[in-house]
PDB file of N, CA and C in Angstrom:
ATOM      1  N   UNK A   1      82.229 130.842  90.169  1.00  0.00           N
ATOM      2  CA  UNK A   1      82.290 129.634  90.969  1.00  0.00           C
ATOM      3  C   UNK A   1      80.873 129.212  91.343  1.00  0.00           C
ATOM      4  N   UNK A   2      80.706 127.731  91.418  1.00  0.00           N
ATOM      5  CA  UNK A   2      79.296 127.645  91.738  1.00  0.00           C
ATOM      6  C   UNK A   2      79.346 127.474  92.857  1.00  0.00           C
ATOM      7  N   UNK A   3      78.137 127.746  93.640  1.00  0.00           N
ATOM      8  CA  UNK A   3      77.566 127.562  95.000  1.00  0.00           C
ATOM      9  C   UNK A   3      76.684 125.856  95.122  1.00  0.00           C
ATOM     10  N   UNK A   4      77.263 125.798  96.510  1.00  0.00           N
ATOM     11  CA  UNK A   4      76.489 123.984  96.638  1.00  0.00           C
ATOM     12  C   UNK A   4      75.962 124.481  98.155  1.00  0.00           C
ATOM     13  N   UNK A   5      75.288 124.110  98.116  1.00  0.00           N
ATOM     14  CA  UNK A   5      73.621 124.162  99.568  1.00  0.00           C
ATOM     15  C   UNK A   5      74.076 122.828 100.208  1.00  0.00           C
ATOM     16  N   UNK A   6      74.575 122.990 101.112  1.00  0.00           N
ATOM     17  CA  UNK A   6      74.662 121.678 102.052  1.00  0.00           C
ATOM     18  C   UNK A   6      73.683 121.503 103.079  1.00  0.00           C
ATOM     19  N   UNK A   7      73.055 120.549 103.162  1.00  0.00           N
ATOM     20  CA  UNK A   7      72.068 120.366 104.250  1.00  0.00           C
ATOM     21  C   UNK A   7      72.706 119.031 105.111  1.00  0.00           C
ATOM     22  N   UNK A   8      73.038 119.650 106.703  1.00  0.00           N
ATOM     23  CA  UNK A   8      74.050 118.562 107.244  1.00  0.00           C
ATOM     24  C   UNK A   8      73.452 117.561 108.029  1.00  0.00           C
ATOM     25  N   UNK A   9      71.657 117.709 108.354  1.00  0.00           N
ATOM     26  CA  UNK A   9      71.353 116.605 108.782  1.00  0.00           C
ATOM     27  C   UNK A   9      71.233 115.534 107.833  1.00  0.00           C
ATOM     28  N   UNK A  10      71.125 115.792 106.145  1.00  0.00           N
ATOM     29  CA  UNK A  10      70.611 114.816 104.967  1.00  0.00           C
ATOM     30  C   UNK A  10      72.058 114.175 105.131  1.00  0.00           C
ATOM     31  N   UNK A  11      73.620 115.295 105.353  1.00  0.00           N
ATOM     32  CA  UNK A  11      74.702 114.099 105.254  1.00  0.00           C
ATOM     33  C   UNK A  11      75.338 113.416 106.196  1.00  0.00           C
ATOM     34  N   UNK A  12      74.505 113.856 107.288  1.00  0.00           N
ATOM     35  CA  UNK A  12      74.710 112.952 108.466  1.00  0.00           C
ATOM     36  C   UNK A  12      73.971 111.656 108.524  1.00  0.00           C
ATOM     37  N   UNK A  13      72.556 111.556 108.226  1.00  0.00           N
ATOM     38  CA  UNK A  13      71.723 110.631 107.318  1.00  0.00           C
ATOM     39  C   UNK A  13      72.822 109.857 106.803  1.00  0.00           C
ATOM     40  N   UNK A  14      73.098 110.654 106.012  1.00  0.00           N
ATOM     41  CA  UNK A  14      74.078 109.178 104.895  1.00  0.00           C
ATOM     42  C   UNK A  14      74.946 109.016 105.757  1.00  0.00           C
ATOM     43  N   UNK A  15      75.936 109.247 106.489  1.00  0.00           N
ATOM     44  CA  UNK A  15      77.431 108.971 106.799  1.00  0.00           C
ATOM     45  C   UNK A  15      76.615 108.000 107.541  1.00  0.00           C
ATOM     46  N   UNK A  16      75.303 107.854 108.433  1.00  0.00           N
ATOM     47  CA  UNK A  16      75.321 107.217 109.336  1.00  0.00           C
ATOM     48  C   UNK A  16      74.714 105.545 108.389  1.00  0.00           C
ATOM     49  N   UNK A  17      74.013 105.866 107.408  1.00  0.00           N
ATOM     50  CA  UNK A  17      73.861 105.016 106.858  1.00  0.00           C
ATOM     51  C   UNK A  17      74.985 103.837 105.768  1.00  0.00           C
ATOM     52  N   UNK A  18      75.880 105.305 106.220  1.00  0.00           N
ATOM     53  CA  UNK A  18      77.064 104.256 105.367  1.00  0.00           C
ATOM     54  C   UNK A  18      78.232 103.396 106.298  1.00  0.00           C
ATOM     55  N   UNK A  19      77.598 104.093 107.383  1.00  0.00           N
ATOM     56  CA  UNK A  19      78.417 103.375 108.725  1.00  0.00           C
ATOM     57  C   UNK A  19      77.570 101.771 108.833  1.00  0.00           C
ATOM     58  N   UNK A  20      76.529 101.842 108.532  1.00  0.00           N
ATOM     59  CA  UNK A  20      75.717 100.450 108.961  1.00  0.00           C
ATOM     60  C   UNK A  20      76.022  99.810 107.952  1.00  0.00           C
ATOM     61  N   UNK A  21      76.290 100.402 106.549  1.00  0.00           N
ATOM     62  CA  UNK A  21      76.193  99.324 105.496  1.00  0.00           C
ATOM     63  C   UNK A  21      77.938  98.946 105.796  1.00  0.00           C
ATOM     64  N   UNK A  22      78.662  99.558 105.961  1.00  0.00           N
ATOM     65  CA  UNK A  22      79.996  98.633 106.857  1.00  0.00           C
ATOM     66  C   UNK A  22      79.823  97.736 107.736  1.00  0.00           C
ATOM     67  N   UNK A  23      78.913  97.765 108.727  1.00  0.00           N
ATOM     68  CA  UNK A  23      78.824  96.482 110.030  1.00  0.00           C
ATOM     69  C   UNK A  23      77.931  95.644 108.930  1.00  0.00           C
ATOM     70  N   UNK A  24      77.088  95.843 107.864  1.00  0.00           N
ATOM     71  CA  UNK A  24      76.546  95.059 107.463  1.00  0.00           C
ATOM     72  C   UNK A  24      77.474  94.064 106.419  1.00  0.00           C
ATOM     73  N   UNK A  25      78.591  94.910 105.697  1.00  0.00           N
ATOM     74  CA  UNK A  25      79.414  94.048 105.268  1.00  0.00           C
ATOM     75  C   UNK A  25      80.432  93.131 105.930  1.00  0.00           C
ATOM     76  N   UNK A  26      80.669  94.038 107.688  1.00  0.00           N
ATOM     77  CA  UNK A  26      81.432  93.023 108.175  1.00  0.00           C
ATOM     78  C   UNK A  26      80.442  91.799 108.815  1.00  0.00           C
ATOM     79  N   UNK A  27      79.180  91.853 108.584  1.00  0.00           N
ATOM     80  CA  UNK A  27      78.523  90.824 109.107  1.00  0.00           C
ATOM     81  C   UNK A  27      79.048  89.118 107.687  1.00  0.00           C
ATOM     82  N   UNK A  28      78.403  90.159 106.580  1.00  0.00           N
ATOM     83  CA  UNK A  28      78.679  89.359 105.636  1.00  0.00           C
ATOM     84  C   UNK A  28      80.302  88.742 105.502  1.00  0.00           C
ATOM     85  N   UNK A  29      80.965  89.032 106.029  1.00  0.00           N
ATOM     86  CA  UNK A  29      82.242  88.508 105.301  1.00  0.00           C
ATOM     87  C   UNK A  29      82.513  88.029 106.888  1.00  0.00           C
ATOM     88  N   UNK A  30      82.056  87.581 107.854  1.00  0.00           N
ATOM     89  CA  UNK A  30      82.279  86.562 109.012  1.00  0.00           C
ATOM     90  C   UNK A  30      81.408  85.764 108.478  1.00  0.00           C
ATOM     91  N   UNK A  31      80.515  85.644 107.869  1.00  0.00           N
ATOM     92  CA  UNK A  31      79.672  84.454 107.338  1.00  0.00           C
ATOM     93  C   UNK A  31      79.937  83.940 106.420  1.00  0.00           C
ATOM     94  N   UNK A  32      80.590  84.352 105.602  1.00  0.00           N
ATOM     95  CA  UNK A  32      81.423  83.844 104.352  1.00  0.00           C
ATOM     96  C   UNK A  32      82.778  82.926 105.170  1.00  0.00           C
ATOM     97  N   UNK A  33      83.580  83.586 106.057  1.00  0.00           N
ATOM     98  CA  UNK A  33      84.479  82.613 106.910  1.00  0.00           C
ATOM     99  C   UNK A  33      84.022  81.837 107.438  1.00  0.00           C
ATOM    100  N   UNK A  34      82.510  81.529 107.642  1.00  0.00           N
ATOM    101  CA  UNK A  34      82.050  80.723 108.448  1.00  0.00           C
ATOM    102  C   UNK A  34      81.464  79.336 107.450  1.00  0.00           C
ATOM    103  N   UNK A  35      81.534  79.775 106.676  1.00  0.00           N
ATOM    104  CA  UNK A  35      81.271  78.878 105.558  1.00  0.00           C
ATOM    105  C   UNK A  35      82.064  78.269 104.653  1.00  0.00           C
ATOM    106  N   UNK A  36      83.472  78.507 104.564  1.00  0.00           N
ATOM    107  CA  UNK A  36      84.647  77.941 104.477  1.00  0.00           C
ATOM    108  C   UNK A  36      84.995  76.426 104.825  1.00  0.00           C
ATOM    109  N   UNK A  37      84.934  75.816 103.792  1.00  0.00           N
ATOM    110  CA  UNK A  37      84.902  74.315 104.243  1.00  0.00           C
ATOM    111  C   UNK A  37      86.296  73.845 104.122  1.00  0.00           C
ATOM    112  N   UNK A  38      87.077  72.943 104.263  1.00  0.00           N
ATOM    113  CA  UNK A  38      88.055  72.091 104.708  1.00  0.00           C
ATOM    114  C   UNK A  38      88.208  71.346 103.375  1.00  0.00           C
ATOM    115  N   UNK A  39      89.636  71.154 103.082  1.00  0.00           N
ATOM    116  CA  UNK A  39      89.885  70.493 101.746  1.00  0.00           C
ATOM    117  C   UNK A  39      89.320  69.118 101.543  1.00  0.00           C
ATOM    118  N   UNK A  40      89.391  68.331 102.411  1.00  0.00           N
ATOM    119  CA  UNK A  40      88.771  66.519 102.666  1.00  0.00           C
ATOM    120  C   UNK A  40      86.813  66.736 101.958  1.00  0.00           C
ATOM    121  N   UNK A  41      86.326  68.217 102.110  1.00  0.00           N
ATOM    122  CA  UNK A  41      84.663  68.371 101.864  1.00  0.00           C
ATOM    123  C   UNK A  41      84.358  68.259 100.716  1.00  0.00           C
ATOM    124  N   UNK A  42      85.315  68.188  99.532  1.00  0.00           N
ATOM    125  CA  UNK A  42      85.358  67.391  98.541  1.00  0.00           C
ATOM    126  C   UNK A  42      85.355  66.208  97.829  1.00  0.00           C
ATOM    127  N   UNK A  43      85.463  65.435  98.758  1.00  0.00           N
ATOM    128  CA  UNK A  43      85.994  64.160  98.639  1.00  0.00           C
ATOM    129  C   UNK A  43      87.263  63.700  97.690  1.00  0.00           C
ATOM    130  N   UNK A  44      87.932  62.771  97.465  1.00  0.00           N
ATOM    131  CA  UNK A  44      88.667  62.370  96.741  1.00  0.00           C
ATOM    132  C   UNK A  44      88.166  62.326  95.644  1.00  0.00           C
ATOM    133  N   UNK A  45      88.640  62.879  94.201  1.00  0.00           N
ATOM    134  CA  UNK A  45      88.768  62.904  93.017  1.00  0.00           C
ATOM    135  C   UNK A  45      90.207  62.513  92.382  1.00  0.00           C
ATOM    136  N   UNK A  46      90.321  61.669  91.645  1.00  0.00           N
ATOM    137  CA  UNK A  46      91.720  61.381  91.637  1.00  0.00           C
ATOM    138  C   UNK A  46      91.754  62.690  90.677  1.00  0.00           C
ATOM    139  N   UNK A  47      92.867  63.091  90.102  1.00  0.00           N
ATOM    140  CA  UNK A  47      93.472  64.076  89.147  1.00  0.00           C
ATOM    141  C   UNK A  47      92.722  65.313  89.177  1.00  0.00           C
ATOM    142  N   UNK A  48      91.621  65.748  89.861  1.00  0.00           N
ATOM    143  CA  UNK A  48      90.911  67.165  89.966  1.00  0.00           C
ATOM    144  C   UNK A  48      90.416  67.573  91.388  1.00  0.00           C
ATOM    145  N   UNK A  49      90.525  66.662  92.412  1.00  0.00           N
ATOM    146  CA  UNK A  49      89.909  67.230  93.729  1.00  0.00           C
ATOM    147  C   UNK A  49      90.380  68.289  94.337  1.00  0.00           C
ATOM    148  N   UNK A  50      91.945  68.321  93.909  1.00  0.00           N
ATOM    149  CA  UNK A  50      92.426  69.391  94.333  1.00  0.00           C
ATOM    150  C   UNK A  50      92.345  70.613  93.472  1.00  0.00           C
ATOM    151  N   UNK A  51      92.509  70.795  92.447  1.00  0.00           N
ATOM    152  CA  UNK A  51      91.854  71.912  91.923  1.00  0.00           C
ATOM    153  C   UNK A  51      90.554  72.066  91.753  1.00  0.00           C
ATOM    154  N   UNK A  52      89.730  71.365  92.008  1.00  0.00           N
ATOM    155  CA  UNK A  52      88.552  71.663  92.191  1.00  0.00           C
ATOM    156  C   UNK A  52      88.065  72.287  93.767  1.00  0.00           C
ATOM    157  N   UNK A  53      88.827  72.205  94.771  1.00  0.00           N
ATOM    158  CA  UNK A  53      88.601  72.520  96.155  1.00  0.00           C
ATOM    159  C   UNK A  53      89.751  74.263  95.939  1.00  0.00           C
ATOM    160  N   UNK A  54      91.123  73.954  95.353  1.00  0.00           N
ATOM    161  CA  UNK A  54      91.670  75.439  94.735  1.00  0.00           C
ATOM    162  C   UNK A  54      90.915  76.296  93.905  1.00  0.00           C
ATOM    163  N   UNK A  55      90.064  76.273  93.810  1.00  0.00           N
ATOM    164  CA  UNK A  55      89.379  77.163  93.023  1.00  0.00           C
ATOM    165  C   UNK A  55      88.236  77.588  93.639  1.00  0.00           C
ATOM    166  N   UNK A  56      87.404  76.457  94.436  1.00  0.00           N
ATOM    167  CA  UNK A  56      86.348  76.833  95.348  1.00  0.00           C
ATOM    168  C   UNK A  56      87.349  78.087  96.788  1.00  0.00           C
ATOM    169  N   UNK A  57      88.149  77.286  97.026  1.00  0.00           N
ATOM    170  CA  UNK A  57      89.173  78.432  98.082  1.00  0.00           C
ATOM    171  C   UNK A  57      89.298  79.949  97.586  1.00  0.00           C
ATOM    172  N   UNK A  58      90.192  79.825  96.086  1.00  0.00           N
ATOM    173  CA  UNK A  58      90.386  81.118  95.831  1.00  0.00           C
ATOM    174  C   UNK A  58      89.276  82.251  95.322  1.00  0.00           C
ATOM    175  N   UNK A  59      87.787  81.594  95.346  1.00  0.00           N
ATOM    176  CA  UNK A  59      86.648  82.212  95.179  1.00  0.00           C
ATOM    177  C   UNK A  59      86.389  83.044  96.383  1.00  0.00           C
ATOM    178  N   UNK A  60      86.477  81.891  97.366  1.00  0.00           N
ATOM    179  CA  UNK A  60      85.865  81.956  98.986  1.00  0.00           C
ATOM    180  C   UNK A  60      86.776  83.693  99.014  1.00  0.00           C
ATOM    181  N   UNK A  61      88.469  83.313  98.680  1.00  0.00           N
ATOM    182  CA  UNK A  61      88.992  84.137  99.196  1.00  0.00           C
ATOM    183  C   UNK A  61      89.017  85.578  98.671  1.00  0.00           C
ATOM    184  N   UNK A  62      88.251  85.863  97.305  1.00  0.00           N
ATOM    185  CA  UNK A  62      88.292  86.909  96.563  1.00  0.00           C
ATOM    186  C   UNK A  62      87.227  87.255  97.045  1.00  0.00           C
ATOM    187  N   UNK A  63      85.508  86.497  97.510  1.00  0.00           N
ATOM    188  CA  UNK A  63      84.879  86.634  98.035  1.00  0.00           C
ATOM    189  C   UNK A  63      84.891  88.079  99.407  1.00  0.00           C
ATOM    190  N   UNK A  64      85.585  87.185 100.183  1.00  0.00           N
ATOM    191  CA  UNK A  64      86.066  87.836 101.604  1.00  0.00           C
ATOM    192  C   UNK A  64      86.894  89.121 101.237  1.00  0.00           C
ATOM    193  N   UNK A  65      87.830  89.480 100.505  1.00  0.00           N
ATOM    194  CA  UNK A  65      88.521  90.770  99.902  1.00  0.00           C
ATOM    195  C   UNK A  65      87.818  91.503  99.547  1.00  0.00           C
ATOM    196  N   UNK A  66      86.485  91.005  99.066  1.00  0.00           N
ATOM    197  CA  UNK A  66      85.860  92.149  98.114  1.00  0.00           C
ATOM    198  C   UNK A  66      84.840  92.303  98.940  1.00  0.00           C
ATOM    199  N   UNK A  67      84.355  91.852 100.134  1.00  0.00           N
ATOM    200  CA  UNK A  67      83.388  92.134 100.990  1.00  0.00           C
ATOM    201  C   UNK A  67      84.495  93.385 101.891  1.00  0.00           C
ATOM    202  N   UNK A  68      85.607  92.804 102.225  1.00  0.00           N
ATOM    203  CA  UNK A  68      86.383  93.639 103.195  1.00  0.00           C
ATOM    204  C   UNK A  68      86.370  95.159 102.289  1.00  0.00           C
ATOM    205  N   UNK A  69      87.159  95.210 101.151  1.00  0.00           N
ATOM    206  CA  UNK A  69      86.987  96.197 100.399  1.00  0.00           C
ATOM    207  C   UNK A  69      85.771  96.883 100.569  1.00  0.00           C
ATOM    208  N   UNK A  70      85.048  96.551 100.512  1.00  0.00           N
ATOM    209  CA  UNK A  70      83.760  97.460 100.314  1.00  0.00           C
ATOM    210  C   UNK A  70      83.456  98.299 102.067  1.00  0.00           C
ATOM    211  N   UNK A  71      83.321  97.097 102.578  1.00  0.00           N
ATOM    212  CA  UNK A  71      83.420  97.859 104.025  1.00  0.00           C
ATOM    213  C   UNK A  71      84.344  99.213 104.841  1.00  0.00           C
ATOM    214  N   UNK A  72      85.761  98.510 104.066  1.00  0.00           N
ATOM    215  CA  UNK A  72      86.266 100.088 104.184  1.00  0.00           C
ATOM    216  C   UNK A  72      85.871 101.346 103.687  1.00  0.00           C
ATOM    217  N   UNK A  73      85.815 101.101 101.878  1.00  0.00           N
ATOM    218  CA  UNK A  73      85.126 101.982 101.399  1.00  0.00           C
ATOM    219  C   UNK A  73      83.956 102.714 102.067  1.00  0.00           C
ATOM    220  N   UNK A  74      82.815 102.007 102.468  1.00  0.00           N
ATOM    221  CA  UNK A  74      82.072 102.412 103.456  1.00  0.00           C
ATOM    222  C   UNK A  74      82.231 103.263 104.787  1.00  0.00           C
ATOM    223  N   UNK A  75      83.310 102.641 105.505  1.00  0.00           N
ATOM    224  CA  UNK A  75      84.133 103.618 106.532  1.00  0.00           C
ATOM    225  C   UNK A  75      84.580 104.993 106.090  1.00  0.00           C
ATOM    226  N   UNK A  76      85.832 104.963 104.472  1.00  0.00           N
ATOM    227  CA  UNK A  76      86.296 106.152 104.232  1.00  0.00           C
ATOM    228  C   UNK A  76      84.944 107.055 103.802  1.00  0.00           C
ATOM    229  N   UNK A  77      83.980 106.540 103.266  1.00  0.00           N
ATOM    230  CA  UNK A  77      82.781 107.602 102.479  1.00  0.00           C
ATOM    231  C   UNK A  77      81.883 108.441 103.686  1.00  0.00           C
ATOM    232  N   UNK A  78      81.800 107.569 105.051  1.00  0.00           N
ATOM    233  CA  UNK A  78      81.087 108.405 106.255  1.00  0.00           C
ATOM    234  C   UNK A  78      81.582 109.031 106.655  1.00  0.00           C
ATOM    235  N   UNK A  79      83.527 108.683 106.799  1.00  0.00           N
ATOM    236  CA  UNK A  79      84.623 109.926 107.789  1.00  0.00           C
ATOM    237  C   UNK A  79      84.339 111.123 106.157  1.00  0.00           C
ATOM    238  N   UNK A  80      84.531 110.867 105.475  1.00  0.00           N
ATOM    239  CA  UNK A  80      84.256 112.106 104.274  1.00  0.00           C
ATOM    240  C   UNK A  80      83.495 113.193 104.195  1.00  0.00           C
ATOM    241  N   UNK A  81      82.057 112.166 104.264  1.00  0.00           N
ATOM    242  CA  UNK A  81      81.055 112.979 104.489  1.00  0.00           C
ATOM    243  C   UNK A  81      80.785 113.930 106.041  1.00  0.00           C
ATOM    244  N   UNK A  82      81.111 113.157 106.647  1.00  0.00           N
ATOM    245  CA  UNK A  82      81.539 114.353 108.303  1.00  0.00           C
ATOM    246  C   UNK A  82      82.472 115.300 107.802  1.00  0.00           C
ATOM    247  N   UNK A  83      83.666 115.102 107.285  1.00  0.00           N
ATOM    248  CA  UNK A  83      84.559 116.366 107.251  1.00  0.00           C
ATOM    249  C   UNK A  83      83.510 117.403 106.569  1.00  0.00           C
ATOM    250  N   UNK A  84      82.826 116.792 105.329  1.00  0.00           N
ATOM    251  CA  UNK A  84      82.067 118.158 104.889  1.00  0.00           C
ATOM    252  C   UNK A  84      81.233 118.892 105.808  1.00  0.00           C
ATOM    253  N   UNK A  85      80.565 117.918 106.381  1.00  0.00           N
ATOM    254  CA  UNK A  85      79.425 118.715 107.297  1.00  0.00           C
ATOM    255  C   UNK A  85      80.429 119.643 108.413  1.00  0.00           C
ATOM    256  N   UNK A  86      81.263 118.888 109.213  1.00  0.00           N
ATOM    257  CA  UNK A  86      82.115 119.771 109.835  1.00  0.00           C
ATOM    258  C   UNK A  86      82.706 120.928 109.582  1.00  0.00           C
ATOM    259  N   UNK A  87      83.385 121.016 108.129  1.00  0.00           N
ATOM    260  CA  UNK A  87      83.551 122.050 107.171  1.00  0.00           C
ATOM    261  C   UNK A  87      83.217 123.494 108.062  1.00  0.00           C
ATOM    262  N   UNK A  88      83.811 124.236 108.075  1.00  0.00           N
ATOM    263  CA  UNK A  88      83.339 125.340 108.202  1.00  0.00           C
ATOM    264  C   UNK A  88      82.161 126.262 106.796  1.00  0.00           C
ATOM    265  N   UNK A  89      81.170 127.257 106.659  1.00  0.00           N
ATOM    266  CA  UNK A  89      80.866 127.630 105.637  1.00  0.00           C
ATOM    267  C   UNK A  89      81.865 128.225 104.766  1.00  0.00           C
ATOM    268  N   UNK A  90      82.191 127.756 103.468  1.00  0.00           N
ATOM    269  CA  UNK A  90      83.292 128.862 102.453  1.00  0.00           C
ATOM    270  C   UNK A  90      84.563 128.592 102.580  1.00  0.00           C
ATOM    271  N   UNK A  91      84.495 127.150 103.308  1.00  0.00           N
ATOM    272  CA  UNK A  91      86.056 127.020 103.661  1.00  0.00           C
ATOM    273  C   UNK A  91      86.486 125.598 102.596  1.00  0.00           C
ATOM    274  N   UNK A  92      87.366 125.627 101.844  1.00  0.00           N
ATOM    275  CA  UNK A  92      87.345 124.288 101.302  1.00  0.00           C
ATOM    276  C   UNK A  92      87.641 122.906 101.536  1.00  0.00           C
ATOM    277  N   UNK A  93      87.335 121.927 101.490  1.00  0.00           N
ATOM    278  CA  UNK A  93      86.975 120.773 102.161  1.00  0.00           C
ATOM    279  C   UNK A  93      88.021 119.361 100.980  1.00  0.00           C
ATOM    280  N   UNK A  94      89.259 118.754 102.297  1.00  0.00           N
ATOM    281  CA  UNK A  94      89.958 118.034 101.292  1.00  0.00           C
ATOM    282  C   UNK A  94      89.699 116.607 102.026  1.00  0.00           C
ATOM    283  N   UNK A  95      89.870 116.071 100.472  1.00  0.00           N
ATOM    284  CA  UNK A  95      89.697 114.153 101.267  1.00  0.00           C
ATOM    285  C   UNK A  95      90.563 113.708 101.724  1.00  0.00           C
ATOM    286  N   UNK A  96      90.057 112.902 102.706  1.00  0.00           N
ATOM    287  CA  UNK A  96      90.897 112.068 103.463  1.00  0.00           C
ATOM    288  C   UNK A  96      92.033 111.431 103.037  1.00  0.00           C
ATOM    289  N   UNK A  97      93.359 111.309 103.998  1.00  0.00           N
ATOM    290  CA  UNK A  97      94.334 110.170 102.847  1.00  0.00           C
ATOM    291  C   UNK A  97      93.821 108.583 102.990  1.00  0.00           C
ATOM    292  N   UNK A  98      93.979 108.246 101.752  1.00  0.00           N
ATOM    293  CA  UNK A  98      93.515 106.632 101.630  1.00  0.00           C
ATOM    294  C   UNK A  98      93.395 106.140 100.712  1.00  0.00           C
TER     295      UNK A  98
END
Protein backbone atom coordinates (compact mmCIF):
# COMPACT_ATOMS: atom_id res chain seq x y z
CA UNK A 1 0.00 0.00 0.00
CA UNK A 2 1.35 3.36 -0.62
CA UNK A 3 1.90 5.96 1.95
CA UNK A 4 0.65 9.78 1.27
CA UNK A 5 2.36 12.66 3.65
CA UNK A 6 -0.36 15.00 4.39
CA UNK A 7 0.61 18.38 5.35
CA UNK A 8 -2.71 19.99 6.95
CA UNK A 9 -1.80 23.55 7.00
CA UNK A 10 -1.02 23.30 2.80
CA UNK A 11 -4.87 21.70 2.86
CA UNK A 12 -6.27 24.05 4.90
CA UNK A 13 -4.58 26.70 2.50
CA UNK A 14 -6.61 25.22 -0.19
CA UNK A 15 -10.02 24.47 1.46
CA UNK A 16 -9.76 28.05 2.48
CA UNK A 17 -8.94 29.14 -0.87
CA UNK A 18 -11.59 27.18 -2.36
CA UNK A 19 -14.03 28.69 0.02
CA UNK A 20 -13.24 32.26 -1.55
CA UNK A 21 -13.26 31.08 -5.03
CA UNK A 22 -17.13 30.14 -4.07
CA UNK A 23 -18.02 33.80 -2.69
CA UNK A 24 -16.12 34.75 -5.73
CA UNK A 25 -18.42 32.81 -7.96
CA UNK A 26 -21.37 33.83 -6.00
CA UNK A 27 -20.24 37.37 -6.60
CA UNK A 28 -20.15 36.58 -10.29
CA UNK A 29 -23.45 35.06 -10.84
CA UNK A 30 -25.40 38.18 -8.84
CA UNK A 31 -23.78 40.22 -11.54
CA UNK A 32 -24.75 38.22 -14.26
CA UNK A 33 -28.58 38.64 -12.65
CA UNK A 34 -27.86 42.01 -12.55
CA UNK A 35 -27.32 42.27 -16.01
CA UNK A 36 -30.31 40.55 -17.25
CA UNK A 37 -32.20 42.76 -19.43
CA UNK A 38 -36.03 42.79 -20.11
CA UNK A 39 -37.54 41.43 -23.35
CA UNK A 40 -38.76 45.20 -24.85
CA UNK A 41 -34.22 45.78 -24.71
CA UNK A 42 -34.40 44.44 -27.98
CA UNK A 43 -36.50 46.35 -29.65
CA UNK A 44 -39.10 45.18 -32.07
CA UNK A 45 -37.94 42.94 -34.87
CA UNK A 46 -40.78 41.70 -36.70
CA UNK A 47 -40.29 37.69 -37.18
CA UNK A 48 -36.89 37.38 -34.93
CA UNK A 49 -37.01 39.72 -31.82
CA UNK A 50 -38.24 37.17 -29.99
CA UNK A 51 -35.92 34.59 -30.62
CA UNK A 52 -33.34 36.69 -30.72
CA UNK A 53 -34.02 38.01 -26.95
CA UNK A 54 -34.82 33.66 -26.35
CA UNK A 55 -31.62 32.90 -26.94
CA UNK A 56 -29.86 35.91 -25.35
CA UNK A 57 -32.18 34.62 -22.04
CA UNK A 58 -31.31 31.03 -22.36
CA UNK A 59 -27.48 32.00 -22.50
CA UNK A 60 -27.96 34.46 -19.52
CA UNK A 61 -29.59 31.37 -17.97
CA UNK A 62 -26.98 28.58 -18.66
CA UNK A 63 -24.64 31.35 -17.78
CA UNK A 64 -26.00 31.63 -14.08
CA UNK A 65 -26.20 27.46 -13.74
CA UNK A 66 -22.84 27.09 -14.61
CA UNK A 67 -21.54 29.85 -12.36
CA UNK A 68 -23.90 28.28 -9.53
CA UNK A 69 -22.45 24.84 -10.41
CA UNK A 70 -19.12 25.69 -9.95
CA UNK A 71 -19.62 27.42 -6.67
CA UNK A 72 -20.98 24.43 -5.15
CA UNK A 73 -18.38 22.40 -6.48
CA UNK A 74 -16.16 24.77 -4.69
CA UNK A 75 -18.12 24.34 -1.36
CA UNK A 76 -18.11 20.31 -1.75
CA UNK A 77 -14.01 20.37 -2.60
CA UNK A 78 -13.20 22.60 0.89
CA UNK A 79 -15.84 20.39 3.20
CA UNK A 80 -13.56 17.38 1.47
CA UNK A 81 -10.52 18.63 1.96
CA UNK A 82 -11.27 19.30 5.91
CA UNK A 83 -12.56 15.77 6.32
CA UNK A 84 -8.99 14.75 5.21
CA UNK A 85 -7.15 16.99 7.37
CA UNK A 86 -9.56 16.05 10.21
CA UNK A 87 -8.97 12.41 9.34
CA UNK A 88 -7.49 10.79 12.01
CA UNK A 89 -3.64 9.32 11.01
CA UNK A 90 -4.24 5.60 9.17
CA UNK A 91 -7.76 5.94 9.31
CA UNK A 92 -9.52 5.95 5.91
CA UNK A 93 -11.12 8.96 4.65
CA UNK A 94 -14.70 8.78 2.58
CA UNK A 95 -16.34 11.55 0.40
CA UNK A 96 -18.92 13.39 1.13
CA UNK A 97 -22.55 12.51 -0.24
CA UNK A 98 -23.23 14.78 -3.25
Amino acid sequence: MTEVHVEPPALERFAASSEQRERDFGDVRARLGAVHVPRDSFGYVPGIGDRVYRAYDEFVEGCVDSVSSAADSMAQIAEAVRGVVAAPAGHAVTAPPG
